[in-house]
PDB file of N, CA and C in Angstrom:
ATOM      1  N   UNK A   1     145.965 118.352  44.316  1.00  0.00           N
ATOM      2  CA  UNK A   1     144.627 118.217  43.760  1.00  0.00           C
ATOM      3  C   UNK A   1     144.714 117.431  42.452  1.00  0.00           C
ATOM      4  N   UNK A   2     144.050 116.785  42.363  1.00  0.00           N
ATOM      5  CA  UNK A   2     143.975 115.607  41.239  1.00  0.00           C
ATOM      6  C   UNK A   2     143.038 115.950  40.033  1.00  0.00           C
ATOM      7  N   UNK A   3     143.073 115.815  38.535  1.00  0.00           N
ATOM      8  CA  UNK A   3     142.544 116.423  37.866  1.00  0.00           C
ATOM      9  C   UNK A   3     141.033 115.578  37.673  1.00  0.00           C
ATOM     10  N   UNK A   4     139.989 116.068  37.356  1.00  0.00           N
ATOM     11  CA  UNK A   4     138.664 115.800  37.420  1.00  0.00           C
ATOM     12  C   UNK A   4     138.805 115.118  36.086  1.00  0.00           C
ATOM     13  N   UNK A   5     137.986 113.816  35.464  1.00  0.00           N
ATOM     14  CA  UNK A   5     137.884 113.226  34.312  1.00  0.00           C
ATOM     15  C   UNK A   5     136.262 112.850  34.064  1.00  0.00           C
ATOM     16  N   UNK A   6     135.880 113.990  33.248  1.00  0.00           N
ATOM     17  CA  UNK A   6     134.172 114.194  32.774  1.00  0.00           C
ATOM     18  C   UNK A   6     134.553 113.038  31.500  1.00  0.00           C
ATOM     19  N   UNK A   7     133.514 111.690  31.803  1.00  0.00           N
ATOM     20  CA  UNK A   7     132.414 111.414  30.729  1.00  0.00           C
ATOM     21  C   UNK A   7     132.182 111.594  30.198  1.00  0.00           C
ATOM     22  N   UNK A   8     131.345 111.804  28.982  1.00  0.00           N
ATOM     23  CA  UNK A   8     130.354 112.394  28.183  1.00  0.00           C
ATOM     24  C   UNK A   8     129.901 111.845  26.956  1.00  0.00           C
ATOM     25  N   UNK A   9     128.630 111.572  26.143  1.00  0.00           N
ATOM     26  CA  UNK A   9     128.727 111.095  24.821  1.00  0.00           C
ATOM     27  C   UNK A   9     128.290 111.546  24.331  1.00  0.00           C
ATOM     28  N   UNK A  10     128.289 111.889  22.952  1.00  0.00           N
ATOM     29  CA  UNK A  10     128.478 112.993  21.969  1.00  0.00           C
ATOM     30  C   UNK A  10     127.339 112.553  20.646  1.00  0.00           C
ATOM     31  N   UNK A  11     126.841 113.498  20.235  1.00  0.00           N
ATOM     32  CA  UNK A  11     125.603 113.355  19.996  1.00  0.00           C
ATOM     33  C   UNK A  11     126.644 114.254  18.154  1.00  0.00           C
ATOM     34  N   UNK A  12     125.910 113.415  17.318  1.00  0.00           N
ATOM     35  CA  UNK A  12     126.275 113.745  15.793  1.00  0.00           C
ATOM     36  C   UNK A  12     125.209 114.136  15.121  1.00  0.00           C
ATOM     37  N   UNK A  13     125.295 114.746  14.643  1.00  0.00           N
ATOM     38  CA  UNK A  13     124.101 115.405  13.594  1.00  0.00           C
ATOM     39  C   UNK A  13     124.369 115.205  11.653  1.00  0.00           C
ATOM     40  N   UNK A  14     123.980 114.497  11.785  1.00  0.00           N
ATOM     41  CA  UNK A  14     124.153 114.337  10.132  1.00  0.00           C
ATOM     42  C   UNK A  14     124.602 112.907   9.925  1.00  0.00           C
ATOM     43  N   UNK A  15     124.213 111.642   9.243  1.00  0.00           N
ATOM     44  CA  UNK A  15     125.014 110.684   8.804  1.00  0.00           C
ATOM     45  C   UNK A  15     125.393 110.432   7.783  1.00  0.00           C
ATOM     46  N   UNK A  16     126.295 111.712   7.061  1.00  0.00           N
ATOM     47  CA  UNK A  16     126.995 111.259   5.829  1.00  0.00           C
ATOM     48  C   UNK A  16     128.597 110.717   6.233  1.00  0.00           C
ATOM     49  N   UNK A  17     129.339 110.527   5.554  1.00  0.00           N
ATOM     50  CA  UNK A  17     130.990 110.350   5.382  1.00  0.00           C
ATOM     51  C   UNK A  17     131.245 111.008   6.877  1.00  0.00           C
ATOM     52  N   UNK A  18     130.910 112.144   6.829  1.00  0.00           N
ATOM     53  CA  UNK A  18     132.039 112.839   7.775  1.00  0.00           C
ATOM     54  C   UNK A  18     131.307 112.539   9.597  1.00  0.00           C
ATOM     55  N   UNK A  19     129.781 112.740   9.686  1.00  0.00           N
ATOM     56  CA  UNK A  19     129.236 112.251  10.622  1.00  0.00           C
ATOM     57  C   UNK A  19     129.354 110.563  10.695  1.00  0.00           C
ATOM     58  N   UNK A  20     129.492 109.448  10.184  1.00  0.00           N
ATOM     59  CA  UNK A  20     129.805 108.341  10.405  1.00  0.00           C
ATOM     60  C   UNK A  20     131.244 107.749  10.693  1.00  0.00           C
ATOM     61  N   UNK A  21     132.085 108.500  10.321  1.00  0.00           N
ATOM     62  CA  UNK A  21     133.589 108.117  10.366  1.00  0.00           C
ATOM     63  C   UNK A  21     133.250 109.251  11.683  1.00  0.00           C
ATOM     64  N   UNK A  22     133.273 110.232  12.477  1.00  0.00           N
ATOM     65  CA  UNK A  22     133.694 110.773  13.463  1.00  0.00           C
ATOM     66  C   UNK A  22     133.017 109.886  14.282  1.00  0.00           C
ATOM     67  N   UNK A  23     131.633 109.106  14.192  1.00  0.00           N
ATOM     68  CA  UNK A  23     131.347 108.124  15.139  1.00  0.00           C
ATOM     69  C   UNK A  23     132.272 107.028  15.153  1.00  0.00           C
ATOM     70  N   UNK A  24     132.568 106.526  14.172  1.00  0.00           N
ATOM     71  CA  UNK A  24     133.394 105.542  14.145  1.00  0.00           C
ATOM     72  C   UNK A  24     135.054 105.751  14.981  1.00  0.00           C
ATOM     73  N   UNK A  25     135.300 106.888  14.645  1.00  0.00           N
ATOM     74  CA  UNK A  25     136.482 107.411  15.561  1.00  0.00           C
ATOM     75  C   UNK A  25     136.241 107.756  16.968  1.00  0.00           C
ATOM     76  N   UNK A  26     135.130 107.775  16.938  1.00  0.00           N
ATOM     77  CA  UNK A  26     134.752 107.988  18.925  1.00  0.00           C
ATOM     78  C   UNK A  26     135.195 106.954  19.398  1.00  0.00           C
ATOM     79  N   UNK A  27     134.290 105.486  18.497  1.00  0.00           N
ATOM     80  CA  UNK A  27     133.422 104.541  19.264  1.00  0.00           C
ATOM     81  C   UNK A  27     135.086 103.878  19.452  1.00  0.00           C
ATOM     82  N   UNK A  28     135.901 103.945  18.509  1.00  0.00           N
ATOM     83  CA  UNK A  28     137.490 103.493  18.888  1.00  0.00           C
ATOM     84  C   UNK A  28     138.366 104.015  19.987  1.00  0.00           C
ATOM     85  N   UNK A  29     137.920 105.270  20.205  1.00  0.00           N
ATOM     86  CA  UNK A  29     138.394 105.709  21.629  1.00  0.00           C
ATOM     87  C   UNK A  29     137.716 105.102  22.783  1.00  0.00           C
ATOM     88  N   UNK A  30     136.520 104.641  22.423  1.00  0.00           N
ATOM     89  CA  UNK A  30     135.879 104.392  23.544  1.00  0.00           C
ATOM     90  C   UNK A  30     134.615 105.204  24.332  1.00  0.00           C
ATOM     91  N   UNK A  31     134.719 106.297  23.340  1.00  0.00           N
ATOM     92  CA  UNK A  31     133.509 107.568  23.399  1.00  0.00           C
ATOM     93  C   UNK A  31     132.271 107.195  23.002  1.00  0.00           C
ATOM     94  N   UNK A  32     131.463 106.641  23.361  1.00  0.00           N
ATOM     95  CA  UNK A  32     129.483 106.461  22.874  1.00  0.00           C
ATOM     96  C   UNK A  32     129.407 107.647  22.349  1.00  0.00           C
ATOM     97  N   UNK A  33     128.535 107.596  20.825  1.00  0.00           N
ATOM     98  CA  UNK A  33     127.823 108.922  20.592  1.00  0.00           C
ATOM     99  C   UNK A  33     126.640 108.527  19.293  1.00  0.00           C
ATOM    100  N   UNK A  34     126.113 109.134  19.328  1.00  0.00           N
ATOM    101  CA  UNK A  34     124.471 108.856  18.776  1.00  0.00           C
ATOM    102  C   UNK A  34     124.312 109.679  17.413  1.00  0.00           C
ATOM    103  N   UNK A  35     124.209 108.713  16.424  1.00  0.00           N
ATOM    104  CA  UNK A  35     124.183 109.985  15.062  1.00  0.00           C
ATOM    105  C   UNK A  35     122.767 110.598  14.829  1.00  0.00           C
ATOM    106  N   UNK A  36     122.355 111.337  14.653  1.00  0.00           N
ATOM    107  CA  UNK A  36     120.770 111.360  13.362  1.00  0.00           C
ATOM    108  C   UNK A  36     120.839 111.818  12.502  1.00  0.00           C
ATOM    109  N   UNK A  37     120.205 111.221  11.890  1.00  0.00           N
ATOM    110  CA  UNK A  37     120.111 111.760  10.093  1.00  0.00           C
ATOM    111  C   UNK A  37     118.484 111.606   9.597  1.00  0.00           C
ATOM    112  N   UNK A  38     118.695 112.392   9.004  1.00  0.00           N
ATOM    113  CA  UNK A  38     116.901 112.524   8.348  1.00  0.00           C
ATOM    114  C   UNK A  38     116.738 111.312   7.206  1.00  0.00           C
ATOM    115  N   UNK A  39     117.650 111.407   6.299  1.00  0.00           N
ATOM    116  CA  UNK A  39     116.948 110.386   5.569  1.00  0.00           C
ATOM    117  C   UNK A  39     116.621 108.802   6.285  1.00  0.00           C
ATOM    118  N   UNK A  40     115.776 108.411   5.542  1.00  0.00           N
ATOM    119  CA  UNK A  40     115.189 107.006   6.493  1.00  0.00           C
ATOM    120  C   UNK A  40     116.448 105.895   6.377  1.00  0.00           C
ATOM    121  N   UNK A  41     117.177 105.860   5.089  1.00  0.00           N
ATOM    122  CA  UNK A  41     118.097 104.880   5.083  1.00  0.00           C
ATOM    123  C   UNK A  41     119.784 105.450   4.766  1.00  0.00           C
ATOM    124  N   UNK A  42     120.543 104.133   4.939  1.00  0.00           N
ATOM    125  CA  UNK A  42     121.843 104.738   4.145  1.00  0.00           C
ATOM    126  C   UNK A  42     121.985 104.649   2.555  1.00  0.00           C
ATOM    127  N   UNK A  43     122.845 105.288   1.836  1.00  0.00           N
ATOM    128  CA  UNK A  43     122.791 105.433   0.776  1.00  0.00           C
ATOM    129  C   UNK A  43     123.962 104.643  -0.147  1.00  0.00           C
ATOM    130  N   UNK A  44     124.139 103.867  -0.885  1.00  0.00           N
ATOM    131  CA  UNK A  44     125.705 103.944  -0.921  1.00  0.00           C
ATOM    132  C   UNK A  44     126.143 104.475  -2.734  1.00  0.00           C
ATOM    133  N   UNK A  45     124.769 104.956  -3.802  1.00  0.00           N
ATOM    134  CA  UNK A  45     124.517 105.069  -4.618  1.00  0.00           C
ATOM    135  C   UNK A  45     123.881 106.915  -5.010  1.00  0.00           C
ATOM    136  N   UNK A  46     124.258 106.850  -5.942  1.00  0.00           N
ATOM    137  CA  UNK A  46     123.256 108.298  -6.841  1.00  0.00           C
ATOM    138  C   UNK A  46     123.954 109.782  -5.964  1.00  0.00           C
ATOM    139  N   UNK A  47     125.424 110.024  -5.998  1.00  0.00           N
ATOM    140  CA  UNK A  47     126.046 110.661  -5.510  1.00  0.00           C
ATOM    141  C   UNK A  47     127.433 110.724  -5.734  1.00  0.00           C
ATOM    142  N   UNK A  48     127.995 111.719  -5.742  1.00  0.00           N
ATOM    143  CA  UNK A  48     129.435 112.247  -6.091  1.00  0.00           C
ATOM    144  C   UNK A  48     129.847 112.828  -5.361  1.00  0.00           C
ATOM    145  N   UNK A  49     131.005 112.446  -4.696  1.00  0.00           N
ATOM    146  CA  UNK A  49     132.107 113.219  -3.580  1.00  0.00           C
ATOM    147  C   UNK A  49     134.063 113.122  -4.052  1.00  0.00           C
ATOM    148  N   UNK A  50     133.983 114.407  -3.425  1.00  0.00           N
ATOM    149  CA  UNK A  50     135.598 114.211  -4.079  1.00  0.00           C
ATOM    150  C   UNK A  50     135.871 114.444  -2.650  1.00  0.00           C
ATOM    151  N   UNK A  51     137.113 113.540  -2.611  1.00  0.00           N
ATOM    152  CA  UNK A  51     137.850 113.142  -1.242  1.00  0.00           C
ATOM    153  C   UNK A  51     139.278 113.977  -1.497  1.00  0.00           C
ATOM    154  N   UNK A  52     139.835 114.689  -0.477  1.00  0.00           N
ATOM    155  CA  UNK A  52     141.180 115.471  -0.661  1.00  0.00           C
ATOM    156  C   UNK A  52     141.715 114.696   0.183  1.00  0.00           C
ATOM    157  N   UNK A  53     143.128 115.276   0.235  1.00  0.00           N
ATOM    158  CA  UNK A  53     144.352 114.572   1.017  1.00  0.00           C
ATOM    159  C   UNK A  53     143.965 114.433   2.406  1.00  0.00           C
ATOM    160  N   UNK A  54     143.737 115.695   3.210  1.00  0.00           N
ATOM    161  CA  UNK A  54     143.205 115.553   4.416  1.00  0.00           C
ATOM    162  C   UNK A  54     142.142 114.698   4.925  1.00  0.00           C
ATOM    163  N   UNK A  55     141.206 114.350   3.832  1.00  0.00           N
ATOM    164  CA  UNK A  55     140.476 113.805   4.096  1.00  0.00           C
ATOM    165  C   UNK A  55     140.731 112.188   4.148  1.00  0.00           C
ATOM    166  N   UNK A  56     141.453 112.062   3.375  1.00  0.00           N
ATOM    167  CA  UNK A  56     141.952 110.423   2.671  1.00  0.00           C
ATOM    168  C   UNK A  56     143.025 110.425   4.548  1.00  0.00           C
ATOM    169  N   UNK A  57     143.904 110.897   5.002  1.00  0.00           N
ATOM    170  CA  UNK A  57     144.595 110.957   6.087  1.00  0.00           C
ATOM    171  C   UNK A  57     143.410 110.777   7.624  1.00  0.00           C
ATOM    172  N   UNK A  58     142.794 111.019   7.408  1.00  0.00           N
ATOM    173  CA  UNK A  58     141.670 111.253   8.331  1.00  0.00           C
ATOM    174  C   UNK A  58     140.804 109.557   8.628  1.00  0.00           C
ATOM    175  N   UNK A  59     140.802 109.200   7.260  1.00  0.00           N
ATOM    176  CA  UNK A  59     139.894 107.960   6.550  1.00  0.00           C
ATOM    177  C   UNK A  59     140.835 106.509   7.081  1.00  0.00           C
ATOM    178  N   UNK A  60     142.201 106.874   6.594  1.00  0.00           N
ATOM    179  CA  UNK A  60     143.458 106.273   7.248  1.00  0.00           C
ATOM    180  C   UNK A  60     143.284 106.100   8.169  1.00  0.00           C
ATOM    181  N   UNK A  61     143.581 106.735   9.244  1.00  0.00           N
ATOM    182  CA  UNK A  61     143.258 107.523  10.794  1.00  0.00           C
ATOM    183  C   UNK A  61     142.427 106.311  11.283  1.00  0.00           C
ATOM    184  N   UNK A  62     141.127 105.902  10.779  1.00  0.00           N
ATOM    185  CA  UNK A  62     140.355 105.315  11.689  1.00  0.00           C
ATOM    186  C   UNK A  62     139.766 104.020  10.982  1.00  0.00           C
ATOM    187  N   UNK A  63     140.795 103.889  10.101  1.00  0.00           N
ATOM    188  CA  UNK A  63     141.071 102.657   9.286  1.00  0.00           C
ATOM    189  C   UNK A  63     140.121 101.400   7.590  1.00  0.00           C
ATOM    190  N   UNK A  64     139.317 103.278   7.310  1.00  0.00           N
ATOM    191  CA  UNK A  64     138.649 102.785   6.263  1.00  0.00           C
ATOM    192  C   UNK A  64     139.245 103.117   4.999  1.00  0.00           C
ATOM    193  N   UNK A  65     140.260 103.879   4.921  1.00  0.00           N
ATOM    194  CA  UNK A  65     140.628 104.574   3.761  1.00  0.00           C
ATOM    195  C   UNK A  65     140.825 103.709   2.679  1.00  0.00           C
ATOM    196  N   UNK A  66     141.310 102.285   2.906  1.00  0.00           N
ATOM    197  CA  UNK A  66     142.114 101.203   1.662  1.00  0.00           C
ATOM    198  C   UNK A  66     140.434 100.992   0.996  1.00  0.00           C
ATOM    199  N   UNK A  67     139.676 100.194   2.089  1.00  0.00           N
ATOM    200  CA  UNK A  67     138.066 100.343   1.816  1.00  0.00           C
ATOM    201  C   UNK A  67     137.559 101.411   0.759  1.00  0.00           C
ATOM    202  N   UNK A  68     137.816 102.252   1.696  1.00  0.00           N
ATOM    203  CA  UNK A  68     136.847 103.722   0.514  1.00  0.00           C
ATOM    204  C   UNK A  68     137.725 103.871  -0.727  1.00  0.00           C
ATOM    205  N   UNK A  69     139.421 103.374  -1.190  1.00  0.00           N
ATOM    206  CA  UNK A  69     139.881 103.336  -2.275  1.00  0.00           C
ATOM    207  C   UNK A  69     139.783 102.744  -3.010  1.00  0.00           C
ATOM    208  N   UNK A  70     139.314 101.251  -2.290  1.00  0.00           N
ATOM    209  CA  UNK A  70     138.843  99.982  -3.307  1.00  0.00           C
ATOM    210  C   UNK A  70     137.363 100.366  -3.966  1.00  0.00           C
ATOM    211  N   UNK A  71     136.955 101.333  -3.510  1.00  0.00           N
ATOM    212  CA  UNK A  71     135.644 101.308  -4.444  1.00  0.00           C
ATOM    213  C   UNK A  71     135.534 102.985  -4.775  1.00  0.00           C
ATOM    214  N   UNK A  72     136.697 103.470  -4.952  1.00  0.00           N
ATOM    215  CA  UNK A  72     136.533 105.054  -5.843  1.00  0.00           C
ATOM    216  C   UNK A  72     136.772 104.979  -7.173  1.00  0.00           C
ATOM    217  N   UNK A  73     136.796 105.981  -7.688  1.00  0.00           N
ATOM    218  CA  UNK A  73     137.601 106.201  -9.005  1.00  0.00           C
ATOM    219  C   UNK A  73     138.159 107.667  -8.946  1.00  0.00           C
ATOM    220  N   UNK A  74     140.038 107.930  -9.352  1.00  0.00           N
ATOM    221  CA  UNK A  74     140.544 108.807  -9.049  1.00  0.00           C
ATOM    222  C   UNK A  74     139.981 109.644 -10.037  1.00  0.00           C
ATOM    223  N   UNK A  75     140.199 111.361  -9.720  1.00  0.00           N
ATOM    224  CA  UNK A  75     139.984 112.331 -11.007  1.00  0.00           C
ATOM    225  C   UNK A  75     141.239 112.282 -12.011  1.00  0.00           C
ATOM    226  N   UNK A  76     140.702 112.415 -12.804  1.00  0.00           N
ATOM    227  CA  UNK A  76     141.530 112.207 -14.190  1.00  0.00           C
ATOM    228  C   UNK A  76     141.889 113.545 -14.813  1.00  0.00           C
ATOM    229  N   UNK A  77     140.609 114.470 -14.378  1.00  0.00           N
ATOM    230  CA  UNK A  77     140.667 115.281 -15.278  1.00  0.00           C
ATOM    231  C   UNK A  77     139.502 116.362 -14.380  1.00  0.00           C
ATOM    232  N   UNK A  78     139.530 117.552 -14.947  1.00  0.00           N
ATOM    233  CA  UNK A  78     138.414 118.607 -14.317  1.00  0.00           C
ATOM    234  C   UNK A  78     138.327 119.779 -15.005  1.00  0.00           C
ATOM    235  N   UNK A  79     137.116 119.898 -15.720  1.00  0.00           N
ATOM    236  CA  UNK A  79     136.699 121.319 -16.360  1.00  0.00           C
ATOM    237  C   UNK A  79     135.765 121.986 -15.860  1.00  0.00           C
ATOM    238  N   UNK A  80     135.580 123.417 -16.140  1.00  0.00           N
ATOM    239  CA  UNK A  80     134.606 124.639 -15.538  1.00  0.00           C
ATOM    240  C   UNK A  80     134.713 125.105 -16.504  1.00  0.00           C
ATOM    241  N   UNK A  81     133.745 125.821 -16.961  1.00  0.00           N
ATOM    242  CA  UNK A  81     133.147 126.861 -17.974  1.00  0.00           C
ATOM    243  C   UNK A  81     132.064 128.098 -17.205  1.00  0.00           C
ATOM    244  N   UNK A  82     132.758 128.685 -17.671  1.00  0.00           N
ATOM    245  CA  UNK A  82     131.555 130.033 -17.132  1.00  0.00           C
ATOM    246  C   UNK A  82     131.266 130.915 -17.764  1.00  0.00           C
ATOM    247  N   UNK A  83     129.668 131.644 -17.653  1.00  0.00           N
ATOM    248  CA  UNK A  83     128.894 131.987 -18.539  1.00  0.00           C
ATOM    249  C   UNK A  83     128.697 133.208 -18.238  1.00  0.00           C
ATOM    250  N   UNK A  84     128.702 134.311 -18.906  1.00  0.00           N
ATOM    251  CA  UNK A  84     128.284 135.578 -18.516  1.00  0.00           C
ATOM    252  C   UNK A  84     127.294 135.990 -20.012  1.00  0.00           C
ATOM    253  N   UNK A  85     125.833 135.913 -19.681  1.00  0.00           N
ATOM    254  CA  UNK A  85     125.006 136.468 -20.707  1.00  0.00           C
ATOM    255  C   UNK A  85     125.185 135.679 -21.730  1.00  0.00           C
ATOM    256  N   UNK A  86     125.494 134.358 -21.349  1.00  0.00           N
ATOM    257  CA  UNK A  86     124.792 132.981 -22.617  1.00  0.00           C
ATOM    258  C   UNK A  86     126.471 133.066 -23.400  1.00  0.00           C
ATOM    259  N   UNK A  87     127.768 133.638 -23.042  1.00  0.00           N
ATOM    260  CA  UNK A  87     128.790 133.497 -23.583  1.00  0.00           C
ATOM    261  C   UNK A  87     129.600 132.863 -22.428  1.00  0.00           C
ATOM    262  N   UNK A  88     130.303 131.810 -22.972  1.00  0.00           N
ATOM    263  CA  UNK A  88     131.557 131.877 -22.581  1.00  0.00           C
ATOM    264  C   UNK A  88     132.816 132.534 -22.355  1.00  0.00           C
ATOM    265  N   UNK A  89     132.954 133.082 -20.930  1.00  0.00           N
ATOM    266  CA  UNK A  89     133.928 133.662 -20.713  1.00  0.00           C
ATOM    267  C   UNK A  89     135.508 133.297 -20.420  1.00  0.00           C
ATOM    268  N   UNK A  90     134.995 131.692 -19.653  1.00  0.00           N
ATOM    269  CA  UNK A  90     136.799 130.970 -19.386  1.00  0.00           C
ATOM    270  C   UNK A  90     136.248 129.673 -19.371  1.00  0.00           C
ATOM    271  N   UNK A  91     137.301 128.950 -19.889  1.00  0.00           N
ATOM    272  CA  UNK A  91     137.702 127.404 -19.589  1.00  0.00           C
ATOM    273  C   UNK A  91     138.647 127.224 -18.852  1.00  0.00           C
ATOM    274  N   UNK A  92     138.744 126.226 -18.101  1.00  0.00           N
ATOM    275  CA  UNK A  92     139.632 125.697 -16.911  1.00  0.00           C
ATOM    276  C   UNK A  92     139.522 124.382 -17.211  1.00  0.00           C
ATOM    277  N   UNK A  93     140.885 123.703 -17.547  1.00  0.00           N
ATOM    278  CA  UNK A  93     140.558 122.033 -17.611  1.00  0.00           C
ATOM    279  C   UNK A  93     142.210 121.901 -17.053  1.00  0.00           C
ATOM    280  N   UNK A  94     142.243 120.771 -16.206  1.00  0.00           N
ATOM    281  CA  UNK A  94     143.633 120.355 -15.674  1.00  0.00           C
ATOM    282  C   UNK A  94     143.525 118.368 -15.485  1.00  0.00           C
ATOM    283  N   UNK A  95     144.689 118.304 -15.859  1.00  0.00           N
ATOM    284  CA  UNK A  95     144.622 116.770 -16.144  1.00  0.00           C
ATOM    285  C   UNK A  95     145.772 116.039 -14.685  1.00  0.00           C
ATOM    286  N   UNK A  96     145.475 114.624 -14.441  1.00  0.00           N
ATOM    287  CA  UNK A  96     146.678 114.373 -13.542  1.00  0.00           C
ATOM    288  C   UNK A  96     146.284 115.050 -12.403  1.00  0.00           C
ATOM    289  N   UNK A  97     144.897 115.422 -11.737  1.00  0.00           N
ATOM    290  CA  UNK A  97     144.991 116.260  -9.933  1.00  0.00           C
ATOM    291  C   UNK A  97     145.667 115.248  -8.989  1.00  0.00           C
ATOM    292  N   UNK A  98     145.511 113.667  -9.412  1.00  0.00           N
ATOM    293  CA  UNK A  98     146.408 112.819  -8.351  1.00  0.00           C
ATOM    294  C   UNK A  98     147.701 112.162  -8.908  1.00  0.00           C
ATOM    295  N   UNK A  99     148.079 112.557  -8.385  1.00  0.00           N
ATOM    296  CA  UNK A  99     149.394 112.151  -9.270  1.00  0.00           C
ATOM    297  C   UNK A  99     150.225 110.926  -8.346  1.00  0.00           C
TER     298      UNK A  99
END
């Protein structure tokens, strides 16, 4: 008996980063799939994302990553402060996250 090979195209919900690169990784297999997204246009402005390793490997993967590096800027640096009743309770600052 010979194994059965289902078709199918795959329907995405959302077109940010992660819904456009998984289309983009279909459409390289050869998989059709259909994104939607609510907002009317794409964006490429007025927004902040931090990209991790997995993610940068992923970006690699389906061959935009040098792209999305030529136009980032690495973290340098990262602080948190937190407030309990209008005081400061801790600081957290770490320098160098990419090393």
């Amino acid at each position: 008996m010979e194994p059965t090979i289902h078709e199918q195209d795959m329907l995405i919900v959302g077109g940010g980063i992660a819904g456009l690169t998984t289309a983009l990784g279909l459409h390289r297999l050869g998989i059709r799939s259909l994104v939607l997204e609510a907002s009317d246009g794409l964006r490429t402005t007025g927004f902040a994302l931090t990209i991790w390793t997995n993610v940068w490997i992923a970006l690699d993967t389906v061959g935009i990553g040098d792209a999305m590096r030529a136009n980032s800027l690495p973290i340098e640096g990262y602080s948190q402060l937190q407030f309990l009743l209008y005081q400061v309770v801790s600081i957290h600052f770490l320098i160098n996250l990419l090393v």
